[in-house]
Protein backbone atom coordinates (compact mmCIF):
# COMPACT_ATOMS: atom_id res chain seq x y z
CA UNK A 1 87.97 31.39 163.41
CA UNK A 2 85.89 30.47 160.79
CA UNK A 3 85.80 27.43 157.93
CA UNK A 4 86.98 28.99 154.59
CA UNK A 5 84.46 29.19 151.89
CA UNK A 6 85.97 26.47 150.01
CA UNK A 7 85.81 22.95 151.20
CA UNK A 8 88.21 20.80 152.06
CA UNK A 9 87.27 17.67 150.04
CA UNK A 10 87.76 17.69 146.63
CA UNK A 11 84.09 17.09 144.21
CA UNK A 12 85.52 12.95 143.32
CA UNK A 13 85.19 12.84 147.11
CA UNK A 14 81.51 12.68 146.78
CA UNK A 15 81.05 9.93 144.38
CA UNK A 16 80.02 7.64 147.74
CA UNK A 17 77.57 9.92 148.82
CA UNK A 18 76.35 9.94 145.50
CA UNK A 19 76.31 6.38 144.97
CA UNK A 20 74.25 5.93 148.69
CA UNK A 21 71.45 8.31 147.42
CA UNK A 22 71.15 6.35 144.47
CA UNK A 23 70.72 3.58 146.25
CA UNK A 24 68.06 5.14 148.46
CA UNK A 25 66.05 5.81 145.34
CA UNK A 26 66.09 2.62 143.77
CA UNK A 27 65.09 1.41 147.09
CA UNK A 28 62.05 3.30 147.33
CA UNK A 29 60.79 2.85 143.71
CA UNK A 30 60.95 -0.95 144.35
CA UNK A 31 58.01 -1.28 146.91
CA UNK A 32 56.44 1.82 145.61
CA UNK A 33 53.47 -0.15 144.25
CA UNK A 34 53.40 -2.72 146.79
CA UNK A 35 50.44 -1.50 148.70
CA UNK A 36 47.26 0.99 146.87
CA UNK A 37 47.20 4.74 146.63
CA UNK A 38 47.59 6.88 149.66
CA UNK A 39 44.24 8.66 151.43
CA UNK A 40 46.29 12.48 150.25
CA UNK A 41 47.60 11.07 147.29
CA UNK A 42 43.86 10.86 146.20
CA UNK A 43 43.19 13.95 147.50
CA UNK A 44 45.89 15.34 145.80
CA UNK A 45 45.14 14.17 142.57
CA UNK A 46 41.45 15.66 142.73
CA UNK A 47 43.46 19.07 144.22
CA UNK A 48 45.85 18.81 140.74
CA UNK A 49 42.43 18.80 138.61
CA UNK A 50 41.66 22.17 140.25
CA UNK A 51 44.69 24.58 139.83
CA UNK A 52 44.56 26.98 142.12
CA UNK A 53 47.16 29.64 144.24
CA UNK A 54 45.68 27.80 147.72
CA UNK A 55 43.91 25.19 149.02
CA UNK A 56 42.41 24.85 152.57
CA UNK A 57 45.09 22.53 153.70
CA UNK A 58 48.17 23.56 151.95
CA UNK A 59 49.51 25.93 149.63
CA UNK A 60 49.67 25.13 145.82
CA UNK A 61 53.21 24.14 144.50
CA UNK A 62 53.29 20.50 145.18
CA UNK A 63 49.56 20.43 143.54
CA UNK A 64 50.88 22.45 140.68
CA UNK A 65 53.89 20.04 140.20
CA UNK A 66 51.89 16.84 140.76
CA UNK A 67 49.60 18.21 138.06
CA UNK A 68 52.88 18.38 135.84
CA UNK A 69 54.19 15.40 136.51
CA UNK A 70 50.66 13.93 135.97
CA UNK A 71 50.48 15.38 132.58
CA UNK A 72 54.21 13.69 132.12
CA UNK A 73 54.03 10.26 132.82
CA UNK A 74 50.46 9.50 134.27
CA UNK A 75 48.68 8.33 137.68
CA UNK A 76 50.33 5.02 138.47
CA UNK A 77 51.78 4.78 141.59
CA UNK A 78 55.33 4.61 140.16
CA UNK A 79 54.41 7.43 138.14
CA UNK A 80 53.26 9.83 141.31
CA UNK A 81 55.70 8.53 144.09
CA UNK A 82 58.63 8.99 142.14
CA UNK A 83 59.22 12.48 142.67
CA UNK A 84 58.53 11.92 146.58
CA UNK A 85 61.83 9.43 146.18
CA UNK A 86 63.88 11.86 143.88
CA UNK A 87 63.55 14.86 146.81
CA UNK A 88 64.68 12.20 149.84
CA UNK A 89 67.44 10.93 147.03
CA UNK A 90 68.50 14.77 146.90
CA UNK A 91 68.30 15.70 150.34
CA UNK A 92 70.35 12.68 151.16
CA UNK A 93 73.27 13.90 149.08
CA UNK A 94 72.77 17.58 150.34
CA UNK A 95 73.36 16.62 153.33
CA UNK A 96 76.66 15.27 152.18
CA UNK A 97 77.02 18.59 150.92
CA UNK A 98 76.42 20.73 154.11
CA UNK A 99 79.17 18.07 155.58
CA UNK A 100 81.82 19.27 153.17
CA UNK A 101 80.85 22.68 153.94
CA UNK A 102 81.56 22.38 157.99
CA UNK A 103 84.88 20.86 156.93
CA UNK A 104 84.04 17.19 156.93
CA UNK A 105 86.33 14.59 155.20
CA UNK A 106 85.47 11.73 153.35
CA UNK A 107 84.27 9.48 156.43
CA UNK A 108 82.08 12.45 157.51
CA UNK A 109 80.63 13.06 154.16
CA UNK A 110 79.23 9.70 153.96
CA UNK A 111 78.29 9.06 157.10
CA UNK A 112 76.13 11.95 156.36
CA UNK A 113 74.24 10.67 153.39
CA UNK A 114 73.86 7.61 155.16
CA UNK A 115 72.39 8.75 158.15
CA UNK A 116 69.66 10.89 156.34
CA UNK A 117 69.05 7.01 154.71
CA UNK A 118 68.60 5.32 157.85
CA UNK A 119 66.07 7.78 159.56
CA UNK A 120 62.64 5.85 159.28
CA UNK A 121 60.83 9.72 159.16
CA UNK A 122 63.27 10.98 156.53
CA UNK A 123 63.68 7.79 154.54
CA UNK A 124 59.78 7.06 154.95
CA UNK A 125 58.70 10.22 153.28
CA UNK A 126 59.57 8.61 150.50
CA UNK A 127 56.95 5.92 150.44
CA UNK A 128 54.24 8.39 148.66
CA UNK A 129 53.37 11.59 146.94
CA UNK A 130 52.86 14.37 149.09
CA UNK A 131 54.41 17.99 150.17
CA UNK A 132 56.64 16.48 153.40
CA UNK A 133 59.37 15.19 151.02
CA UNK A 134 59.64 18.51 149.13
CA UNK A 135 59.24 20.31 152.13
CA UNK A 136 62.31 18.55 153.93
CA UNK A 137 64.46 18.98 150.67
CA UNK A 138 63.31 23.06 150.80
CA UNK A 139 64.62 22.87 154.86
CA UNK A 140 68.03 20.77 153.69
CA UNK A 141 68.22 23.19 150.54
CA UNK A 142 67.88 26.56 152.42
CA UNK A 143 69.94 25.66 155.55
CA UNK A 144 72.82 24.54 152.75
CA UNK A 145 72.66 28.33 151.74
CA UNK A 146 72.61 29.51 154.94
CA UNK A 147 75.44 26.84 156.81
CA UNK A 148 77.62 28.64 153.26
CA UNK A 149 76.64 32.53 153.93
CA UNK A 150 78.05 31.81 157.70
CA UNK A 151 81.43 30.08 157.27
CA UNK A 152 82.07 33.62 155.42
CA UNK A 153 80.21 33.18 151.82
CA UNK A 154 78.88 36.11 149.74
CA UNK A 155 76.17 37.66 151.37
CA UNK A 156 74.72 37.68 147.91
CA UNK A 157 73.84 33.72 148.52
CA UNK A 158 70.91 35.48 150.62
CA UNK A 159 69.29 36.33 147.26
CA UNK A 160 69.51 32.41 146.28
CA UNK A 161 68.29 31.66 149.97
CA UNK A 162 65.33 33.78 149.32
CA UNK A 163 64.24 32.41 146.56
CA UNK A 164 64.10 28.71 147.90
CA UNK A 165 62.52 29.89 150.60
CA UNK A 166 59.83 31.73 149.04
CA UNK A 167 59.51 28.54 146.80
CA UNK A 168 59.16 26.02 150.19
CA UNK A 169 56.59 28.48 151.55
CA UNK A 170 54.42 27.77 148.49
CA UNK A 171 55.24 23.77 149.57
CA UNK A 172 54.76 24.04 153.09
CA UNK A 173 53.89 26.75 155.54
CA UNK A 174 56.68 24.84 158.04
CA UNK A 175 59.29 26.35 156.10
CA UNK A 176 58.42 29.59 157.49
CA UNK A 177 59.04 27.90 160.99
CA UNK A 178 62.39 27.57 159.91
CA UNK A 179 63.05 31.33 159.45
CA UNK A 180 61.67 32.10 162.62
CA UNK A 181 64.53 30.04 164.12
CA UNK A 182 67.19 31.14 161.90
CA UNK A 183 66.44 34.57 162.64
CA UNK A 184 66.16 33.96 165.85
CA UNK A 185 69.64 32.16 165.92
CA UNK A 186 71.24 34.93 163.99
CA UNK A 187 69.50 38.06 166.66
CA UNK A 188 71.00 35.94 169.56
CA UNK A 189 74.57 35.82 168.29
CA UNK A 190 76.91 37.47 166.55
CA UNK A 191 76.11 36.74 163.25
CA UNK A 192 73.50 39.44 163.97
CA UNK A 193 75.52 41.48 161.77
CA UNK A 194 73.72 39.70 159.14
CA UNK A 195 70.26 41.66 159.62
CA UNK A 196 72.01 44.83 158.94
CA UNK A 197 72.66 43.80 155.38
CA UNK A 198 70.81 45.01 151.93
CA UNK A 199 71.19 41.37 150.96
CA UNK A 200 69.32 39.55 153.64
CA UNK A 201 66.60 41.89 153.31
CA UNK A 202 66.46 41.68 149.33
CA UNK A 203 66.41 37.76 150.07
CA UNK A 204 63.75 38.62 152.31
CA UNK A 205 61.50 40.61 150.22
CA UNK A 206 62.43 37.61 147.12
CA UNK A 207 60.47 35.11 149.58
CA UNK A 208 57.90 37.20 150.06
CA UNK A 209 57.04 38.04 146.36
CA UNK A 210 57.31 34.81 145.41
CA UNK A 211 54.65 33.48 148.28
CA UNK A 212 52.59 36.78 147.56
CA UNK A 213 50.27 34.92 145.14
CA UNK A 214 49.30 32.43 148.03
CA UNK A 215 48.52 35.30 150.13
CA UNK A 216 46.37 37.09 148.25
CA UNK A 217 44.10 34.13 147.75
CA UNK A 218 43.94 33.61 151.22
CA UNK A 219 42.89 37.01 151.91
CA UNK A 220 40.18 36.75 148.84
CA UNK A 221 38.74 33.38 150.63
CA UNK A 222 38.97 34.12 154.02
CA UNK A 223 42.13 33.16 155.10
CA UNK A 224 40.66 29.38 155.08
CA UNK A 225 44.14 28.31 156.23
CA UNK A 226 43.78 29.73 159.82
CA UNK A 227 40.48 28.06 160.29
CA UNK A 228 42.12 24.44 158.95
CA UNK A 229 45.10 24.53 161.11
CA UNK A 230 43.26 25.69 164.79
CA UNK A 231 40.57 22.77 163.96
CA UNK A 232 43.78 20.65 163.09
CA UNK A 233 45.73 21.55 166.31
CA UNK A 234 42.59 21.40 168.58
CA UNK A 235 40.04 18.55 167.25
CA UNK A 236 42.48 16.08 165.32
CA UNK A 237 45.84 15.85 165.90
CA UNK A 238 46.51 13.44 168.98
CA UNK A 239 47.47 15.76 171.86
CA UNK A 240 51.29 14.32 173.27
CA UNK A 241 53.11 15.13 176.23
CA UNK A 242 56.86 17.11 175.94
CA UNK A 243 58.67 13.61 176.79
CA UNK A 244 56.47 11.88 174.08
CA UNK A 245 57.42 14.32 171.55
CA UNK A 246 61.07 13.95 172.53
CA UNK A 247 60.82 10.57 172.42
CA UNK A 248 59.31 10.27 169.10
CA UNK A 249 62.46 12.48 167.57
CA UNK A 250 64.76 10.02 168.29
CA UNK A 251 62.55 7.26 167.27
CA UNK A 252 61.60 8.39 164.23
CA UNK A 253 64.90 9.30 163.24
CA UNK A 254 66.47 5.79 164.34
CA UNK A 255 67.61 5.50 167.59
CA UNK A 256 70.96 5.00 166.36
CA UNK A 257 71.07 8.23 164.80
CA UNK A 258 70.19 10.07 167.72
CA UNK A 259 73.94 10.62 169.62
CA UNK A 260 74.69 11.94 166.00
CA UNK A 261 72.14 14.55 165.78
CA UNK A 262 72.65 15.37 169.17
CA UNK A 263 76.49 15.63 168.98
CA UNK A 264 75.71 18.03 165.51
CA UNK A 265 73.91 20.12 167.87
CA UNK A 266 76.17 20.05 170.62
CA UNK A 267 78.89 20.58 167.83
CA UNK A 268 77.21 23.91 166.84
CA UNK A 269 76.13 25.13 170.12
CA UNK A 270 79.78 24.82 172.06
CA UNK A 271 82.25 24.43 169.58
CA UNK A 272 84.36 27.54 169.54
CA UNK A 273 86.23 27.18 165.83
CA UNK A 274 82.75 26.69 164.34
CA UNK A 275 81.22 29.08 166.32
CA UNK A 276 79.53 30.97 162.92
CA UNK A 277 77.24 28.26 162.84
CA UNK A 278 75.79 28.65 166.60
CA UNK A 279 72.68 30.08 164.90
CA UNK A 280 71.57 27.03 163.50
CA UNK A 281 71.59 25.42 166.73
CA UNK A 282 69.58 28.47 168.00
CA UNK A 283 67.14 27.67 164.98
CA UNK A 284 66.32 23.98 166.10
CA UNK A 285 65.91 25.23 170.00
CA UNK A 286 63.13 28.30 168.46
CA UNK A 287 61.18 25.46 165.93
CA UNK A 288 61.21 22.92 168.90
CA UNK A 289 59.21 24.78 171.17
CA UNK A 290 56.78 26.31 168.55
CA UNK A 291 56.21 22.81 167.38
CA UNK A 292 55.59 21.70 170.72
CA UNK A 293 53.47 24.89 172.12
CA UNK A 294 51.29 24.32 168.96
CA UNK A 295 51.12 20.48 169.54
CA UNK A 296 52.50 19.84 166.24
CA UNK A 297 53.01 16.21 165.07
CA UNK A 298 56.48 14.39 165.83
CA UNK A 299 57.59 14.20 162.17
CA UNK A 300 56.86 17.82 161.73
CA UNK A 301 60.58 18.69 163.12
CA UNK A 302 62.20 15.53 160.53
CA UNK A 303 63.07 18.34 158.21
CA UNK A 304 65.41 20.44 160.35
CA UNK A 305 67.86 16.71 161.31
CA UNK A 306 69.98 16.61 158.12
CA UNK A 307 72.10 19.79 159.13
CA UNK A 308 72.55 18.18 162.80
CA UNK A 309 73.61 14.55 161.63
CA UNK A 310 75.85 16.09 158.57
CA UNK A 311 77.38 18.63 162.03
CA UNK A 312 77.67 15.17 164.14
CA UNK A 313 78.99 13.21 161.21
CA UNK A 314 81.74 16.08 161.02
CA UNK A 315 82.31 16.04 165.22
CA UNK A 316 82.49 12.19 164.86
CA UNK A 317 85.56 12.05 162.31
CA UNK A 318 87.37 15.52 163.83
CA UNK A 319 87.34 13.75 167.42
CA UNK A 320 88.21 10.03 166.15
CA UNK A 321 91.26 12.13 163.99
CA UNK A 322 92.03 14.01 167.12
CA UNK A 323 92.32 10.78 169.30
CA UNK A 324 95.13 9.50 166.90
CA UNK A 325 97.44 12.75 167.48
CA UNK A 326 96.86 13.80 163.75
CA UNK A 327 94.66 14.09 160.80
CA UNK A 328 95.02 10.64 159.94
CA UNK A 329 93.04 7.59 160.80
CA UNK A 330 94.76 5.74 163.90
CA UNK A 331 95.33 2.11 163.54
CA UNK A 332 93.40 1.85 167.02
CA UNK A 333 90.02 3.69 165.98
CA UNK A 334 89.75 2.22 162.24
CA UNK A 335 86.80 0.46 164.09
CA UNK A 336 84.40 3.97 164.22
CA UNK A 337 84.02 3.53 160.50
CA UNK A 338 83.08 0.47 160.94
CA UNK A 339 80.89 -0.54 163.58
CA UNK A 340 78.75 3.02 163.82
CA UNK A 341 77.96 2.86 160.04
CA UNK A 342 76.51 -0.55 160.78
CA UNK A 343 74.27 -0.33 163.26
CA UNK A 344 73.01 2.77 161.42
CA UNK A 345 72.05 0.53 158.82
CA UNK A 346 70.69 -2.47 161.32
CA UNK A 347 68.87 0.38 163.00
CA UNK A 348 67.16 1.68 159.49
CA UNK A 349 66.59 -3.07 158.46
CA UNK A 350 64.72 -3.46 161.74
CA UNK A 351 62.40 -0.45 160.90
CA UNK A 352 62.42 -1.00 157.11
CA UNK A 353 58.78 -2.53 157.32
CA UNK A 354 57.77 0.33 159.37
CA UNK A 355 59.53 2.67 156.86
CA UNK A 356 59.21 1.13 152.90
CA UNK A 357 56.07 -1.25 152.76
CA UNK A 358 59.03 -4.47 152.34
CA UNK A 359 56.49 -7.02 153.17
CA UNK A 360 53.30 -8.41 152.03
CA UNK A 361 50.65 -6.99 154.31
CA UNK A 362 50.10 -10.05 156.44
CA UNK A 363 53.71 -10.42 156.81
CA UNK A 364 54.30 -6.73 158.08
CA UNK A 365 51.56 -7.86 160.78
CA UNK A 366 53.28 -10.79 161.80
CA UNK A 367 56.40 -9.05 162.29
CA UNK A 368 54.72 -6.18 164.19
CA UNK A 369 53.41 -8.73 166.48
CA UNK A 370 56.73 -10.19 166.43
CA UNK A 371 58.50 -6.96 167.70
CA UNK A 372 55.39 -6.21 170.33
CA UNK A 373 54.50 -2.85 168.30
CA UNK A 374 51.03 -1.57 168.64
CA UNK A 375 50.07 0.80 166.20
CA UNK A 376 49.02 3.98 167.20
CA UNK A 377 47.49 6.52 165.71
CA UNK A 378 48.99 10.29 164.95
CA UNK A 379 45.33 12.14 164.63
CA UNK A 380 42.60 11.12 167.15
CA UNK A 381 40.86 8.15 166.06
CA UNK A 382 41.19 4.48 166.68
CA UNK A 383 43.66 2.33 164.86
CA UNK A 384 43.45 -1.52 163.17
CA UNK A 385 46.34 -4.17 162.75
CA UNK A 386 48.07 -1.21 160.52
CA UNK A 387 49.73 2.16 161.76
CA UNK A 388 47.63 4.97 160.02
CA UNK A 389 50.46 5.49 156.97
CA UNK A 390 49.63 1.83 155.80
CA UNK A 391 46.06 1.31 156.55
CA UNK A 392 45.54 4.37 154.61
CA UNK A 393 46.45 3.15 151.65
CA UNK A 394 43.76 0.16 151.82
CA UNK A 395 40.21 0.32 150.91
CA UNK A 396 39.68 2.76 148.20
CA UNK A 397 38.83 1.02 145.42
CA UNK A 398 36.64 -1.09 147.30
CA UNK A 399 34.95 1.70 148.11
CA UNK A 400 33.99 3.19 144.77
CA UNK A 401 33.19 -0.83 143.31
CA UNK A 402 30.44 -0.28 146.34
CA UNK A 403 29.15 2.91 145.48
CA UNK A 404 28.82 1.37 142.11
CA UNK A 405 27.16 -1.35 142.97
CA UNK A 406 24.41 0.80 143.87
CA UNK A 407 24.78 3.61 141.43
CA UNK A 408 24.17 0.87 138.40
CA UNK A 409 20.63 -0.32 140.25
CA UNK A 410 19.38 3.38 139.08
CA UNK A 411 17.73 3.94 136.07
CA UNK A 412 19.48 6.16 132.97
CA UNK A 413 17.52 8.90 133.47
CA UNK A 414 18.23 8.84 137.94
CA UNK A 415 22.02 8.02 137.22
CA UNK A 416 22.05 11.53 135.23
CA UNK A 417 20.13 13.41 138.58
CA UNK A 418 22.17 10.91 141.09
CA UNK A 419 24.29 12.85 144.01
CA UNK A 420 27.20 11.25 145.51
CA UNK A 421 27.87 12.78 149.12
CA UNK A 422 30.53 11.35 151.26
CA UNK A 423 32.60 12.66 154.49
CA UNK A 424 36.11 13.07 154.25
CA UNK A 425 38.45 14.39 151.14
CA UNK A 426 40.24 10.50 151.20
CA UNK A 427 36.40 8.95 150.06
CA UNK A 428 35.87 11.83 147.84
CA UNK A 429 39.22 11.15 146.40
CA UNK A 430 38.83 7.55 145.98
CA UNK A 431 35.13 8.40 144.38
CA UNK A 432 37.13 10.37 142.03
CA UNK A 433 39.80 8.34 141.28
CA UNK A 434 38.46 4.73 140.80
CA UNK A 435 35.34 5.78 139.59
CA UNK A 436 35.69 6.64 136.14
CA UNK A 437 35.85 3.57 135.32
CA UNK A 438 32.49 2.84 136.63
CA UNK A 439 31.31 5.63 135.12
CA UNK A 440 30.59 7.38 138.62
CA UNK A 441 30.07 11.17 138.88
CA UNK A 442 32.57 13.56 140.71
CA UNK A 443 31.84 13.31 144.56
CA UNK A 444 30.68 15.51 146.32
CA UNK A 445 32.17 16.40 150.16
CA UNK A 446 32.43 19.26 152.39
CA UNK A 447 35.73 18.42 153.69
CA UNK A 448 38.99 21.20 152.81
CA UNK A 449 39.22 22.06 149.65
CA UNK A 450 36.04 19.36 148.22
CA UNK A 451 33.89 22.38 150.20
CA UNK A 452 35.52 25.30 148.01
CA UNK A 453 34.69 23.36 144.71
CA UNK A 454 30.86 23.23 145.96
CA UNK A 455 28.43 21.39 145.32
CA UNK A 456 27.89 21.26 141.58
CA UNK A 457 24.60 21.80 139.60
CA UNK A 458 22.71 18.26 140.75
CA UNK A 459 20.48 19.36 143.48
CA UNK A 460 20.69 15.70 145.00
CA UNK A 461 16.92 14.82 145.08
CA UNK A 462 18.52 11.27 144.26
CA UNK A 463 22.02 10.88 145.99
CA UNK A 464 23.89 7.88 147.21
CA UNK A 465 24.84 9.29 150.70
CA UNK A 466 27.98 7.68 152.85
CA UNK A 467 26.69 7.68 156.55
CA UNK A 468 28.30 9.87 159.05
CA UNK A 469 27.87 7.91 162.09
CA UNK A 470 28.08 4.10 162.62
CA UNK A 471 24.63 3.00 163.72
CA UNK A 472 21.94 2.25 161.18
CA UNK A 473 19.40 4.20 163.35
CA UNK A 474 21.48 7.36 164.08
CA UNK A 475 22.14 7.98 160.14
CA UNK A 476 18.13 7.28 159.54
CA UNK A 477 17.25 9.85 161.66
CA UNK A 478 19.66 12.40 160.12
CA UNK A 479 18.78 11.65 156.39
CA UNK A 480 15.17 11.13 157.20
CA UNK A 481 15.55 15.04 157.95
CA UNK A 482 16.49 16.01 154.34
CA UNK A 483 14.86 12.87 152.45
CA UNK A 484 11.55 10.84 151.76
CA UNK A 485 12.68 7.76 151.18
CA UNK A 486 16.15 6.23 152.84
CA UNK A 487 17.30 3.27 151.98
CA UNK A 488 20.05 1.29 153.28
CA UNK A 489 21.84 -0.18 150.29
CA UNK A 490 25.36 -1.04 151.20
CA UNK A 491 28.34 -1.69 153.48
CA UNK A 492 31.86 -0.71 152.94
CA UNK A 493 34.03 -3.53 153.45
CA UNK A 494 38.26 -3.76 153.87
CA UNK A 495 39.87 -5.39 156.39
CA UNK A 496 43.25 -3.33 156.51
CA UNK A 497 41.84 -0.06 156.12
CA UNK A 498 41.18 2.58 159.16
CA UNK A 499 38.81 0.84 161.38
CA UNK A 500 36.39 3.98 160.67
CA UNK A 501 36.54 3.56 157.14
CA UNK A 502 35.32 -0.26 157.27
CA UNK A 503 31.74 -1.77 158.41
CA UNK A 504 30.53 1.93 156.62
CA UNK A 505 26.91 2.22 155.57
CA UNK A 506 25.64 3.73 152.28
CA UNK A 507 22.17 5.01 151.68
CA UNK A 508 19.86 5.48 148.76
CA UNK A 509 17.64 9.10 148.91
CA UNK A 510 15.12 10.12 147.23
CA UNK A 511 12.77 13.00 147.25
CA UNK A 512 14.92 15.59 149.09
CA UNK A 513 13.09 18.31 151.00
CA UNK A 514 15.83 21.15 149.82
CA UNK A 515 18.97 21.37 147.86
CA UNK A 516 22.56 20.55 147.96
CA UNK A 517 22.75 24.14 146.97
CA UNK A 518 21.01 25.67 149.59
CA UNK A 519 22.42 23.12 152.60
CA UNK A 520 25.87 23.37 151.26
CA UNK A 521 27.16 26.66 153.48
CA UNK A 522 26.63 25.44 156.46
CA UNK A 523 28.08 21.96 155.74
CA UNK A 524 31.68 23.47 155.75
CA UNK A 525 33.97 21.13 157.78
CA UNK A 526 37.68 22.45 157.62
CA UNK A 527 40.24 20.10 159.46
């Protein structure tokens, strides 16, 4: 048996879900500006001043649309977060959607909505600009498509599929994680019959046009993208255990929300009247274990939950329904509605300050403390009084008032010859950024895509150079290597930043031995 292609809840039905997106938007443009500008939201920024089909790290939509946006409304942080909260807004009511499709009733449809709201990953994405928002509305968007073309849709829909596909590939290579497992799901069942089809394949070949332009540039540099994400895997992201990364699913996604998801994947594995939709189960079993063979991050899988808590949400209300001996809402179970609902949303209050920056800094501390959370950081270095999403966002501008500091004790005539070199694409960024206003030149870094733009025409005989290591004498004897005269001529200071990021030293050169030009190929550092 399958669903039929039209749902059973009429459009008015989804005015609540609609409402509780809303609401999730508002919600994250509040305390959008409550902390400073994110380390890739810099590096963003400088990425949207240099349009290109690829970038070390990623490929180019979200730059090209953050350049757009940009040109729209400007660089405040209102300005570039709020398409991050529009795409969680949307994928919230999707998810609604993909509930209607399975057959879900009001309760379920929701319940849906409201689950996608109350999972700290999903919900957090929110909090700045970047591609994971877009990239989990792309997964939500697709799998729609997909959760339609099984209950018995036109296989036409694999056209549309294709197209948002090829469109999240130029977001997010993780997209292309997701086919793997849909595939996969559809070769180990019976839905198989769909890889026989002219459609699927035109859908196919769609995707692949549309990410062609991405792939040519990385075959003209190199294929710099291979050489990022082995570096990535092996020398930065924190290596966790199996258990760990299961643990982190549920946690990141609200513990409360975890018998739903797993009940929407239960529900699609083993339930025989929806058995068209095994596939997708299939899916999340083929992405798990490539995320965790290629020691992926936890929140990397947060894009493939919203189909498995829209499939519980739907299991929830059929078995509550079932319990009363009809379709109707027994006296005896109104409580479900109730009580599950809210301790979704105590669940997503207790890790709001986790999730939305809610508090004042030294507030979020104290209630860290409070709960006996110690921060821990996702990529291999050590971690302050902040998790790594907050600290990040502290310490910036300080940074470039420093560099200015120094900058402004050069004469006219140095300031034009002056080089600023610093390590990583978040202090080139903030260089960028905050230093117009002081009047600073473009940095310059070897770190992703900083590398590709090279090093400019100023062969750095005079350059204000950010240490790489953390003892005065260490960073003396590299400079002294390249330079005459090294100076020591400031100290980056911010107490919430990453603890590597504070107590920095800066150093005034002069008299180089060589040139930017000539060091600058073997100072490539892609990770």
């Amino acid at each position: 048996m399958t669903l039929p292609v039209v749902p059973v809840v009429p459009a008015r039905g989804l005015r609540v879900p609609l409402l509780i997106a809303g609401t999730s938007l508002l919600l994250m443009v509040v305390f959008h500006s409550s902390y400073g500008y994110f380390r890739d939201e810099l590096y963003y920024i400088a990425c949207s001043n240099h349009l290109a089909f690829g970038y070390v790290d990623q490929p180019p939509l979200s730059i090209a649309l953050l350049a757009l946006w940009r040109s729209l409304l400007g660089d405040s942080l209102h300005a570039i977060r709020l398409p991050a909260a529009l795409a969680v807004s949307m994928t919230s009511f999707l998810t609604a959607l993909i509930a209607r499709r399975l057959g879900g009733g009001g309760f379920s449809l929701w319940l849906s909505a409201l689950s996608v709201v109350a999972a700290h990953t999903l919900l957090g994405s929110g909090r700045s600009y970047s591609m994971n928002p877009l990239d989990i509305l792309f997964w939500t968007a697709a799998i729609y498509i997909s959760v339609v073309i099984l209950a018995g849709g036109s296989p036409r829909l694999w056209l549309l599929f294709g197209l948002v596909v090829g469109l999240g590939l130029l977001n997010k290579y993780s997209v292309g994680f997701m086919c793997a497992g849909l595939a996969g799901g559809l070769l180990l069942t019976p839905q198989r019959k769909h890889l026989a089809t002219g459609k699927f394949w035109a859908g196919a070949l769609i995707a692949l046009l549309i990410f062609l332009p991405h792939i040519i540039w990385e075959i003209a540099k190199g294929f710099p993208t291979l050489e990022f994400m082995h570096n990535a895997s092996q020398y930065k992201n924190a290596r966790i255990g199996l258990w760990e990364f299961v643990g982190g699913q549920f946690n990141g996604m609200n513990y409360f929300n975890g018998p739903l998801w797993v009940i929407g994947l239960c529900f699609f594995f083993l339930d025989r009247e929806r058995r068209c939709f095994r596939p997708l189960a299939w899916m999340y079993v083929i992405v798990f274990i490539i995320m965790v063979a290629g020691n992926g991050k936890v929140y990397y899988l947060s894009a493939a939950y919203p189909v498995f808590l829209a499939g519980g949400a739907v299991s929830l209300e059929r078995f509550v329904a079932a319990r009363s001996g009809d379709r109707t809402w027994h006296r005896g179970w109104q409580w479900v509605k109730v009580v599950y609902p809210a301790l979704l949303v105590v669940g997503m209050l207790v890790g709001l300050p986790f999730t939305l920056p809610v508090l004042p800094v030294e507030k979020f501390i104290e209630y860290e403390k409070l709960l006996g959370l110690i921060p821990k950081a996702e990529e291999r270095s050590s971690v302050g009084e902040l998790p790594q999403f907050y600290a990040d966002q502290f310490g910036w501008e300080e940074l470039a008032a420093t560099v200015a500091k120094i900058y402004n004790t050069l004469t006219p005539e140095e300031q034009k010859q002056c080089v600023i070199f610093v390590r990583n694409y978040g202090e080139a960024g903030a260089i960028d950024f905050f230093g117009k206003k002081y009047g600073l030149p473009p940095a310059l870094c070897a770190h992703n895509s900083y590398w590709m733009w090279g090093p400019g025409e100023r062969t750095g005989n005079i350059a204000i150079i950010l240490g790489h290591d953390r003892l005065l004498q260490d960073n003396l004897n590299d400079l002294n290597r390249r330079y005459t005269h090294v100076e020591l001529a400031g100290t980056t200071e911010s107490k919430y930043s990453m603890p590597y990021e504070n107590g920095r030293l800066l150093f005034l050169c002069r008299e180089m031995n060589t040139t930017f030009q000539l060091l600058w190929p073997e100072e490539r550092f892609y990770i």
